[in-house]
C-alpha atoms as a PDB file:
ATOM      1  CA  UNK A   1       0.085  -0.458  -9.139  1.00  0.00           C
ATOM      2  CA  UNK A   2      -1.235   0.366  -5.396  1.00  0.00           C
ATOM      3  CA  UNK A   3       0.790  -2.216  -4.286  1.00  0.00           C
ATOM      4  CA  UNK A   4       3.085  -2.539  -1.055  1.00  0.00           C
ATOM      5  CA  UNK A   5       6.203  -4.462  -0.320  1.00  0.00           C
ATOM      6  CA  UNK A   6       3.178  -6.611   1.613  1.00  0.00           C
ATOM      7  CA  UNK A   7       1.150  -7.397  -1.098  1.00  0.00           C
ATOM      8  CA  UNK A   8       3.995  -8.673  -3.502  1.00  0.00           C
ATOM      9  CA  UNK A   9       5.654 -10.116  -1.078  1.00  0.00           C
ATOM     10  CA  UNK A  10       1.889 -12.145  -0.319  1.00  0.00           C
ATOM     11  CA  UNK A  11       1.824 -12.418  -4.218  1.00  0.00           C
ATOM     12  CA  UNK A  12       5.097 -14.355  -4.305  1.00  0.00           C
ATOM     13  CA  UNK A  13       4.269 -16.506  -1.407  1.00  0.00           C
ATOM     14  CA  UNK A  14       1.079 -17.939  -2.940  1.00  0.00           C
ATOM     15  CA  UNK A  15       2.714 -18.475  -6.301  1.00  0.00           C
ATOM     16  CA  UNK A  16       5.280 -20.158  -4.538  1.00  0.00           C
ATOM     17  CA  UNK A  17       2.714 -22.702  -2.784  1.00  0.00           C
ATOM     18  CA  UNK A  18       1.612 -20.690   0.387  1.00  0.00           C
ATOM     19  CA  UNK A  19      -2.238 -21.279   0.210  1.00  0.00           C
ATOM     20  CA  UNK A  20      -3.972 -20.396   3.588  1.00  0.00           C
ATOM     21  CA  UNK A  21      -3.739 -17.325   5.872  1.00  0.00           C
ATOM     22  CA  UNK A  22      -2.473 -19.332   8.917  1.00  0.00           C
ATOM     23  CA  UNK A  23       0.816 -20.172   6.836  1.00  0.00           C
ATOM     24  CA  UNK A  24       1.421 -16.706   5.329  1.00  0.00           C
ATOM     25  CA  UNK A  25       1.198 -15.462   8.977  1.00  0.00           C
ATOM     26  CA  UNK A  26       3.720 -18.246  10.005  1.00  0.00           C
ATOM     27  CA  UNK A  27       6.111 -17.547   6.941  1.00  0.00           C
ATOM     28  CA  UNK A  28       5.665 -13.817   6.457  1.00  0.00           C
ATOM     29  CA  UNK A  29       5.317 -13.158  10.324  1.00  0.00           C
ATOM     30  CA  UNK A  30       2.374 -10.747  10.044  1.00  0.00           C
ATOM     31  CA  UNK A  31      -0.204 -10.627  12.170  1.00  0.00           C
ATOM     32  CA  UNK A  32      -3.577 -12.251  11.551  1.00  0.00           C
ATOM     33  CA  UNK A  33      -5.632  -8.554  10.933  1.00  0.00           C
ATOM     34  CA  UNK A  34      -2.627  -7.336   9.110  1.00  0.00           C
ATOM     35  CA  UNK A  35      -2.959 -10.219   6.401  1.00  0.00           C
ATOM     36  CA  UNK A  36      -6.243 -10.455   6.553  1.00  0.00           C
ATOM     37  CA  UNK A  37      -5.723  -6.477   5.078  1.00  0.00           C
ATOM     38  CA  UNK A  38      -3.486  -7.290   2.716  1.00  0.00           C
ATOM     39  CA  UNK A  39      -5.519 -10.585   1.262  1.00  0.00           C
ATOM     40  CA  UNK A  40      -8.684  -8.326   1.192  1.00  0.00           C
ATOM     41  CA  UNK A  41      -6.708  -5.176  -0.411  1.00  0.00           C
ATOM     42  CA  UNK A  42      -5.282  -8.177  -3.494  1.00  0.00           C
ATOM     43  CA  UNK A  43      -8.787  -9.526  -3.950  1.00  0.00           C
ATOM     44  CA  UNK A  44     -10.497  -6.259  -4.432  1.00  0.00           C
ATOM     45  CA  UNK A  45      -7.689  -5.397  -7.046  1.00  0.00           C
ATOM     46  CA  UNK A  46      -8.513  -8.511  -8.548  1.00  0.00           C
ATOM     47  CA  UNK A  47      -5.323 -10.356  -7.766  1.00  0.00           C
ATOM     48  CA  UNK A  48      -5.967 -13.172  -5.131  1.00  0.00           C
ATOM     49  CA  UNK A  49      -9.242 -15.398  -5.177  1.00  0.00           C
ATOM     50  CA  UNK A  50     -10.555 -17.350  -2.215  1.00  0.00           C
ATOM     51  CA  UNK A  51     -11.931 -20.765  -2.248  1.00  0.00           C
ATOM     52  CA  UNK A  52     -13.618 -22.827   0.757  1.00  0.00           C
ATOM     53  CA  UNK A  53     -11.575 -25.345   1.567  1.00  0.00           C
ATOM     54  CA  UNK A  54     -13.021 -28.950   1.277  1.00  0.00           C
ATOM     55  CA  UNK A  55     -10.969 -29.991   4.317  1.00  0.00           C
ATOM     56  CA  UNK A  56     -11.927 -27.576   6.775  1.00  0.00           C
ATOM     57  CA  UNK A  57     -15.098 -25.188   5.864  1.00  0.00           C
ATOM     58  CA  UNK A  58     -13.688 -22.260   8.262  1.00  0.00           C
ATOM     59  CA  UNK A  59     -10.185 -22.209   5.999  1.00  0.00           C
ATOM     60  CA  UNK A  60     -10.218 -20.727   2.481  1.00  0.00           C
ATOM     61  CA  UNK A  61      -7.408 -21.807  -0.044  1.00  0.00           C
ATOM     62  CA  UNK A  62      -5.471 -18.760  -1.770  1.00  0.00           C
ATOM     63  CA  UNK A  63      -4.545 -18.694  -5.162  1.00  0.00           C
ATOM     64  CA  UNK A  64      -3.400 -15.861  -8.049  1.00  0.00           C
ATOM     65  CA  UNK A  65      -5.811 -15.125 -10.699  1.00  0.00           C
ATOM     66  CA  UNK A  66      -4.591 -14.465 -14.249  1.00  0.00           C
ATOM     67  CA  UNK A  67      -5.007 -11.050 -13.546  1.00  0.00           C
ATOM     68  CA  UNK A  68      -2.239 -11.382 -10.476  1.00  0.00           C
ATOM     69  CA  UNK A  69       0.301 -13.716 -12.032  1.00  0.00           C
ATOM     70  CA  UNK A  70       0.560 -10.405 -15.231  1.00  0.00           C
ATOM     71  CA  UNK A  71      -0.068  -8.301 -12.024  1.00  0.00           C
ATOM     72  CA  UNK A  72       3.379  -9.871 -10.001  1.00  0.00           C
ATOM     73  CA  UNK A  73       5.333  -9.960 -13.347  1.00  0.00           C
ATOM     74  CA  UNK A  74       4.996  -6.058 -13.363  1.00  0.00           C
ATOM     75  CA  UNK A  75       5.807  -5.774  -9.772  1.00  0.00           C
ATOM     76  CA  UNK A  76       8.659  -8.366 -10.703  1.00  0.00           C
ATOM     77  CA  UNK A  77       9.902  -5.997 -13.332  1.00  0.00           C
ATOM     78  CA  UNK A  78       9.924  -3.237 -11.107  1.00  0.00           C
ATOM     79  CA  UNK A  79      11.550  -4.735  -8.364  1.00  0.00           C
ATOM     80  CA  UNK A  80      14.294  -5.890 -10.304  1.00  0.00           C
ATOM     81  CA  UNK A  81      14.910  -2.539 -11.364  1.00  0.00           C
ATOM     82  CA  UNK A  82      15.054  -0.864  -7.830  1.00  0.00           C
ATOM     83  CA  UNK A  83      17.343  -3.856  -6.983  1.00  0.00           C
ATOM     84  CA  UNK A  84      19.837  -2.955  -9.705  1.00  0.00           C
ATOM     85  CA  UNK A  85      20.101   0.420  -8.860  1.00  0.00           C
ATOM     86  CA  UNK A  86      20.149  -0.569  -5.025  1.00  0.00           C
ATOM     87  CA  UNK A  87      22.832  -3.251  -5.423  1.00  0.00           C
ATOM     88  CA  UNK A  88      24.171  -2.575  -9.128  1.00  0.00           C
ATOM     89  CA  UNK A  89      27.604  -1.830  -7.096  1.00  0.00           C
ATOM     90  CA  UNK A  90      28.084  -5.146  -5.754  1.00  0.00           C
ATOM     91  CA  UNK A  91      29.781  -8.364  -7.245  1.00  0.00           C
ATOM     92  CA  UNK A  92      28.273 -11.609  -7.191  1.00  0.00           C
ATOM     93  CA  UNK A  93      30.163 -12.765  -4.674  1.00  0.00           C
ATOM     94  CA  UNK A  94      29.143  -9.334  -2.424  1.00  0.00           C
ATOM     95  CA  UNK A  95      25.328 -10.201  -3.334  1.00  0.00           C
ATOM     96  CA  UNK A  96      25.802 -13.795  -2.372  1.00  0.00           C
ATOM     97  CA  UNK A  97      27.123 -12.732   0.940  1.00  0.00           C
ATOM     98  CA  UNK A  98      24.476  -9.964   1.982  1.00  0.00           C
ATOM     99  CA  UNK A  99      22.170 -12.745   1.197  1.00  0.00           C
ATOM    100  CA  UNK A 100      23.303 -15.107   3.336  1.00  0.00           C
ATOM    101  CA  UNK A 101      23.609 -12.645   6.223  1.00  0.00           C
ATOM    102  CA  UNK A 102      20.174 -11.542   5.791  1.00  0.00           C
ATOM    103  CA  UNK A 103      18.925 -14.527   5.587  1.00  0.00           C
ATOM    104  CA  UNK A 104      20.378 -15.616   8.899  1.00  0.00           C
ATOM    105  CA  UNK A 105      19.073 -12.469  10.482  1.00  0.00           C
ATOM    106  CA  UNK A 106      15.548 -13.999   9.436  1.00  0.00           C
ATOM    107  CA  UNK A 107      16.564 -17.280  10.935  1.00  0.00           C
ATOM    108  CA  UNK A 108      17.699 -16.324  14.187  1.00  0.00           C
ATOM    109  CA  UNK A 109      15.715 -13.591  15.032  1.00  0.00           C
ATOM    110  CA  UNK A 110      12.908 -13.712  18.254  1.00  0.00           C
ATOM    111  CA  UNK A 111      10.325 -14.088  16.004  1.00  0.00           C
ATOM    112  CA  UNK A 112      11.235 -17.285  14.522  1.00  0.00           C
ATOM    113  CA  UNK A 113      12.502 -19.138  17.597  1.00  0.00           C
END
């Protein structure tokens, strides 16, 4: 699909309500150039559209275009595959757990404080 972890991961955010470059930057921590990449690399595929923004003219609002919401179901379907045959050995409980530790990484590391 030419896609990296980046781009889905961008994908998700912006179906999930992320909708200007300053806040993926802040909730991805990627650097402004690298997202500006990865937004330019998902609207040439057709994936991500920009729109002005009516509240401030130098912002542009993000959103998935039909073709990226059947685009990130793919990638979705993918994903979950590599993730069963990454983590197919672990419980519920065990997934539940690395979770949770992972996420706390994210939480507490330099970046975020």
């Amino acid at each position: 699909m030419n896609l990296t972890a980046r781009h889905v991961t961008t994908m998700f955010s912006i179906r999930d309500g992320i909708r200007t470059h300053r806040d993926l930057v802040h909730q991805l921590h990627i650097d402004k150039t690298g997202m500006v990449r990865v937004i330019d690399d998902l609207e040439q595929l057709g994936f991500v559209s920009r729109t002005r923004s009516t509240q401030d003219r130098r912002s542009s609002l993000l959103s998935l275009t039909e073709e990226g919401i059947i685009g990130l179901q793919h990638a979705q379907q993918h994903t979950r595959g590599v993730a069963d045959t990454l983590f197919g050995a672990l419980s519920a409980t065990e997934l539940t757990a690395l979770h949770d530790a992972l996420a706390r990484v994210l939480r507490e590391s330099p970046k975020n404080q």
